[in-house]
C-alpha atoms as a PDB file:
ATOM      1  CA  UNK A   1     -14.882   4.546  17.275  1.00  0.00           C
ATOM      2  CA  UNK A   2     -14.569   1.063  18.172  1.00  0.00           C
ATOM      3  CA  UNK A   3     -14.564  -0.325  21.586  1.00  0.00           C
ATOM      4  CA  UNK A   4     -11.201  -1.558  20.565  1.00  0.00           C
ATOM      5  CA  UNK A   5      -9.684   0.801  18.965  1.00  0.00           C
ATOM      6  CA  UNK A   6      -8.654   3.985  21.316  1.00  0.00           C
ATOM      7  CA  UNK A   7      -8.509   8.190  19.496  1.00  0.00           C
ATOM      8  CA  UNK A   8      -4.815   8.042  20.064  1.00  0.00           C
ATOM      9  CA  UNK A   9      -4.247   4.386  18.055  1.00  0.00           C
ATOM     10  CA  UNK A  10      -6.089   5.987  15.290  1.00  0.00           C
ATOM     11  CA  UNK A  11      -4.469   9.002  15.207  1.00  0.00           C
ATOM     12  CA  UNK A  12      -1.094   6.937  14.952  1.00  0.00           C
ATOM     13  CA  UNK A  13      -2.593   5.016  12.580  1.00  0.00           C
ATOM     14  CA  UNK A  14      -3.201   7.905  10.568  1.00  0.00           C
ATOM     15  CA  UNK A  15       0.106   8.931  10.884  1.00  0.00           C
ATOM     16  CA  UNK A  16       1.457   5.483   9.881  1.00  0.00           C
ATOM     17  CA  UNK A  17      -0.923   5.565   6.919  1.00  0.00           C
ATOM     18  CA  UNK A  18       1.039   9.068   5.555  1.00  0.00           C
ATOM     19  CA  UNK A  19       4.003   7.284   6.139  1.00  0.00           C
ATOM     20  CA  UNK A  20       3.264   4.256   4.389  1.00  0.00           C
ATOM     21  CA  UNK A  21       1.102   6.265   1.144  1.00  0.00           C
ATOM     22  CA  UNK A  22       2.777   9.361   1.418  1.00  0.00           C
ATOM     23  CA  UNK A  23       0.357  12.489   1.583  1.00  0.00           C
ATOM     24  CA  UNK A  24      -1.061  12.190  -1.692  1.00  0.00           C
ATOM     25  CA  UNK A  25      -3.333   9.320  -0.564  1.00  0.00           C
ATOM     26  CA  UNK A  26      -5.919   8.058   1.717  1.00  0.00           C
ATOM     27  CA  UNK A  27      -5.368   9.484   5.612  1.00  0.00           C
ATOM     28  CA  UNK A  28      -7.360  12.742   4.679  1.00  0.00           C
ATOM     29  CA  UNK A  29     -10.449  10.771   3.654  1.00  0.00           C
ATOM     30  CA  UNK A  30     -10.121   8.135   6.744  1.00  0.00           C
ATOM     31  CA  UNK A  31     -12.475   9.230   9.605  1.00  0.00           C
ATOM     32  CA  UNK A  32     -12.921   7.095  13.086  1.00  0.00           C
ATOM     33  CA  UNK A  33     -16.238   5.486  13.478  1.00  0.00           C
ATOM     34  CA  UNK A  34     -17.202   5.206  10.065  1.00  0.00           C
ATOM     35  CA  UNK A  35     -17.169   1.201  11.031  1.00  0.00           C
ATOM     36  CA  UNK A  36     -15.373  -1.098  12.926  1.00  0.00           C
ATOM     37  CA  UNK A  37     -13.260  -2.120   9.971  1.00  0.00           C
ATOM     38  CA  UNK A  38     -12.291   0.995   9.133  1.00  0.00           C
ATOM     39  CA  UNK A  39     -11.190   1.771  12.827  1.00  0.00           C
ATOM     40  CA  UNK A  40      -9.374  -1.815  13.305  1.00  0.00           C
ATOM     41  CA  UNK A  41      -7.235  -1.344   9.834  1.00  0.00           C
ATOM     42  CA  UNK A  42      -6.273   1.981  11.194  1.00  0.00           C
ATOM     43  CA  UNK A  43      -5.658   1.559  14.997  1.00  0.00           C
ATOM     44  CA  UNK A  44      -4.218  -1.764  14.779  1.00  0.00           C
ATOM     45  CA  UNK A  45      -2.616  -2.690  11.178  1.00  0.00           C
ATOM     46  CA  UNK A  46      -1.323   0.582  10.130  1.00  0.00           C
ATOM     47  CA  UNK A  47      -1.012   1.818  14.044  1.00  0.00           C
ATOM     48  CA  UNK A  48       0.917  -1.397  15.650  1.00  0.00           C
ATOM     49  CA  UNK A  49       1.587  -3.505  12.299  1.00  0.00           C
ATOM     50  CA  UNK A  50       3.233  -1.249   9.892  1.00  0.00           C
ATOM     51  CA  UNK A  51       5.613   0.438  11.667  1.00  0.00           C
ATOM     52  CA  UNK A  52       6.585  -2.643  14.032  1.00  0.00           C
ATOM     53  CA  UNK A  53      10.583  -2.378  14.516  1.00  0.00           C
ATOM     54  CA  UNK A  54      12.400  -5.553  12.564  1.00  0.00           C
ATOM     55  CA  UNK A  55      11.072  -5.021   8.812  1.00  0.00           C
ATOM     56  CA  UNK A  56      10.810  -1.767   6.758  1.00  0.00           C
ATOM     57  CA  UNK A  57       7.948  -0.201   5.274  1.00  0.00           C
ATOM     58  CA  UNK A  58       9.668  -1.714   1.863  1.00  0.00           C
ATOM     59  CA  UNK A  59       9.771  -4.921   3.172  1.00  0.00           C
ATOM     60  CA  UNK A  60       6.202  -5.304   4.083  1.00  0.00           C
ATOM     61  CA  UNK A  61       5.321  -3.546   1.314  1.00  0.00           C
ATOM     62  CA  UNK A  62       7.062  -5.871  -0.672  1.00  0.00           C
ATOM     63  CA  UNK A  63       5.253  -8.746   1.479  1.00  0.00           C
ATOM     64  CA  UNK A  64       1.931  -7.510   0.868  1.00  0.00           C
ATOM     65  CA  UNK A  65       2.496  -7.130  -3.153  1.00  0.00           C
ATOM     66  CA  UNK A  66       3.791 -10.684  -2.938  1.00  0.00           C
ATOM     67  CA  UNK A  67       0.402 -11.681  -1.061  1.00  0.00           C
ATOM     68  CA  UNK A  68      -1.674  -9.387  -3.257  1.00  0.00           C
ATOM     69  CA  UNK A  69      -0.407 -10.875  -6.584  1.00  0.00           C
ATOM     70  CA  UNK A  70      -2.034 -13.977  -5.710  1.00  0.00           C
ATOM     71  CA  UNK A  71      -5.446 -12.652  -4.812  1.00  0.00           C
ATOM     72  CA  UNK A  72      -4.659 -10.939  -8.773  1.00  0.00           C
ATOM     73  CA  UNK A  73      -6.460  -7.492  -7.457  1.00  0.00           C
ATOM     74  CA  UNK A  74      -4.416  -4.854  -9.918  1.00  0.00           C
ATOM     75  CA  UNK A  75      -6.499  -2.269  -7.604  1.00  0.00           C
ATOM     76  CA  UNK A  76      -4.669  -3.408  -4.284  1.00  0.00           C
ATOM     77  CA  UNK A  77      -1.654  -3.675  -6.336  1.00  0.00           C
ATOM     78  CA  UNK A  78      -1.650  -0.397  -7.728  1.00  0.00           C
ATOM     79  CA  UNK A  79      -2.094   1.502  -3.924  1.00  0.00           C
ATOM     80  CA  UNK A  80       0.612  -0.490  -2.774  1.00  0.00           C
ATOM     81  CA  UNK A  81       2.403   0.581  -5.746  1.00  0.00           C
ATOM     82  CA  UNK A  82       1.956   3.822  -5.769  1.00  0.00           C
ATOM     83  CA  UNK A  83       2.793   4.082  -2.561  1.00  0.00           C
ATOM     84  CA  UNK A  84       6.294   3.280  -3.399  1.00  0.00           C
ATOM     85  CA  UNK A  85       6.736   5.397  -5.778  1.00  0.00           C
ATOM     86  CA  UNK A  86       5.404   8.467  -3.385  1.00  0.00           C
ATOM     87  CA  UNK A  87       7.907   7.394  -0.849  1.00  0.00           C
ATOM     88  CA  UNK A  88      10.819   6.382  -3.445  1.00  0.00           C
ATOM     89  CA  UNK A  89      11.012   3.017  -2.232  1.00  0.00           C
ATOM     90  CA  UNK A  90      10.628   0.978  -6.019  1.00  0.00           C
ATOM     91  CA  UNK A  91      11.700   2.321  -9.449  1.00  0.00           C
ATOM     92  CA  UNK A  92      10.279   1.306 -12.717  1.00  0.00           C
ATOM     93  CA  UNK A  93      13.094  -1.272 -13.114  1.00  0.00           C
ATOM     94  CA  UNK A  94      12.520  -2.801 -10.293  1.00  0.00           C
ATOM     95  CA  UNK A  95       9.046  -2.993 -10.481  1.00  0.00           C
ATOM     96  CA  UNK A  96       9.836  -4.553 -14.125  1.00  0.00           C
ATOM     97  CA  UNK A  97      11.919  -7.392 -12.113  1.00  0.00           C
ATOM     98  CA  UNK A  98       9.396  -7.910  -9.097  1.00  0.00           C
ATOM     99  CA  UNK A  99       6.943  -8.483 -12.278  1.00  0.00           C
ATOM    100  CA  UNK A 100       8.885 -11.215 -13.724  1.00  0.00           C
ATOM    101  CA  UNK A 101       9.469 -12.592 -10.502  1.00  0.00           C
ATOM    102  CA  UNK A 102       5.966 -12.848  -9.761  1.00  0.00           C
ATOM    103  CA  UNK A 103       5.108 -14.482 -12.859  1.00  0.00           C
ATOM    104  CA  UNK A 104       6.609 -17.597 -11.820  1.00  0.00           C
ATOM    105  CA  UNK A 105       5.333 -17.868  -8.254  1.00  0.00           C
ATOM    106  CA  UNK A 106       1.787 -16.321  -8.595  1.00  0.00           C
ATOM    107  CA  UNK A 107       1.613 -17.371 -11.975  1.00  0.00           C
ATOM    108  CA  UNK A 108       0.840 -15.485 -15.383  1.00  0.00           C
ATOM    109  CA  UNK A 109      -2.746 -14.782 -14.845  1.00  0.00           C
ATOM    110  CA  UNK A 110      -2.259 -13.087 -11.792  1.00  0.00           C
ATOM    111  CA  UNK A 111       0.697 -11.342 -13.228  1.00  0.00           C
ATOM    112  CA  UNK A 112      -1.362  -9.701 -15.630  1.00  0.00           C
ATOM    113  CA  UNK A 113      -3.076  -8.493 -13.179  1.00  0.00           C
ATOM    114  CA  UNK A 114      -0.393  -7.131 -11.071  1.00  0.00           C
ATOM    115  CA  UNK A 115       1.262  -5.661 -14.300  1.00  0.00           C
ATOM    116  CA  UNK A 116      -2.140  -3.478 -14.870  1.00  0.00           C
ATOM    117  CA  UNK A 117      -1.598  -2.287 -11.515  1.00  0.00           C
ATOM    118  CA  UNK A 118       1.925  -1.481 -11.760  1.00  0.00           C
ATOM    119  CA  UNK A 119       0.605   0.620 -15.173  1.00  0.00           C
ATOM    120  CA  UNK A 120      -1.334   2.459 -13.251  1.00  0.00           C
ATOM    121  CA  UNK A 121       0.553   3.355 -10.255  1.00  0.00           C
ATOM    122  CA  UNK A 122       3.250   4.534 -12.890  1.00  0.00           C
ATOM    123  CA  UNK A 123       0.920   6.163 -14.732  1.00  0.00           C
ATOM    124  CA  UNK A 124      -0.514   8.086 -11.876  1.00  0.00           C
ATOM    125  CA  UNK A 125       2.758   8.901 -10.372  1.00  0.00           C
ATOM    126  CA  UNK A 126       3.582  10.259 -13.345  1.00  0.00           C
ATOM    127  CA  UNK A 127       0.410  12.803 -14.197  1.00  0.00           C
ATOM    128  CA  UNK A 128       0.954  14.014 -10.294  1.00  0.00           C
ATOM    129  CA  UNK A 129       4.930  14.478 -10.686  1.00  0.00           C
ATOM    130  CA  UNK A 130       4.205  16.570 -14.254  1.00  0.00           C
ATOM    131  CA  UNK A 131       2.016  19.354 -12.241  1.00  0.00           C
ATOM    132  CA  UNK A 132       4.293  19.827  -9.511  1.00  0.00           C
END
């Protein structure tokens, strides 16, 4: 654990994760002191950032897929994405229009690459929502 990050922020930092990725992603594999990076993203961003009062979890999502797009990581993209999809915040159409939208702001390039991470977070959601 790190000296600044306390058991009880991480365990609501856990539980902000679930909220944010839904149970069928990372909080079960996220374990305190494994570094100080991993404790600080916990206990702080998802603990005190994520579920601040003023913005939904959809909005920042939405942020941090804007902010993502222009690093053009499709594998940040598609957590965020899927993600969404888990907790019913985005549908396929609208992930077809937040594409578009992209492309003209984080330009084409990087929409490629958030497109291949859209595909992927569909396609995922997809396989897991067939065996249920």
């Amino acid at each position: 654990m790190s000296e600044l990050t306390t058991p009880e922020q991480f365990a609501r930092g856990r539980d902000a994760m679930t909220k944010v990725y839904g149970t069928e992603l990372l909080p079960h594999s996220v374990q305190s002191g494994t570094s100080p990076f991993t404790d600080e993203t916990v206990g702080h961003l998802f603990a005190d950032i994520w579920l601040r009062p003023g913005l939904s979890i959809r909005d920042r999502r939405l942020l941090v897929l804007g902010a993502t797009a222009m690093l053009g990581r499709a594998d940040l993209i598609e957590v965020q994405t899927f993600g969404a999809l888990v907790n019913g915040e985005l549908t396929k159409g609208e992930l077809d229009e937040i594409l578009l939208q992209l492309a003209f702001y984080a330009g084409w390039g990087n929409a490629t690459s958030v497109q291949k991470g859209f595909s992927a977070a569909l396609t995922r959601f997809g396989e897991i929502n067939q065996l249920k």
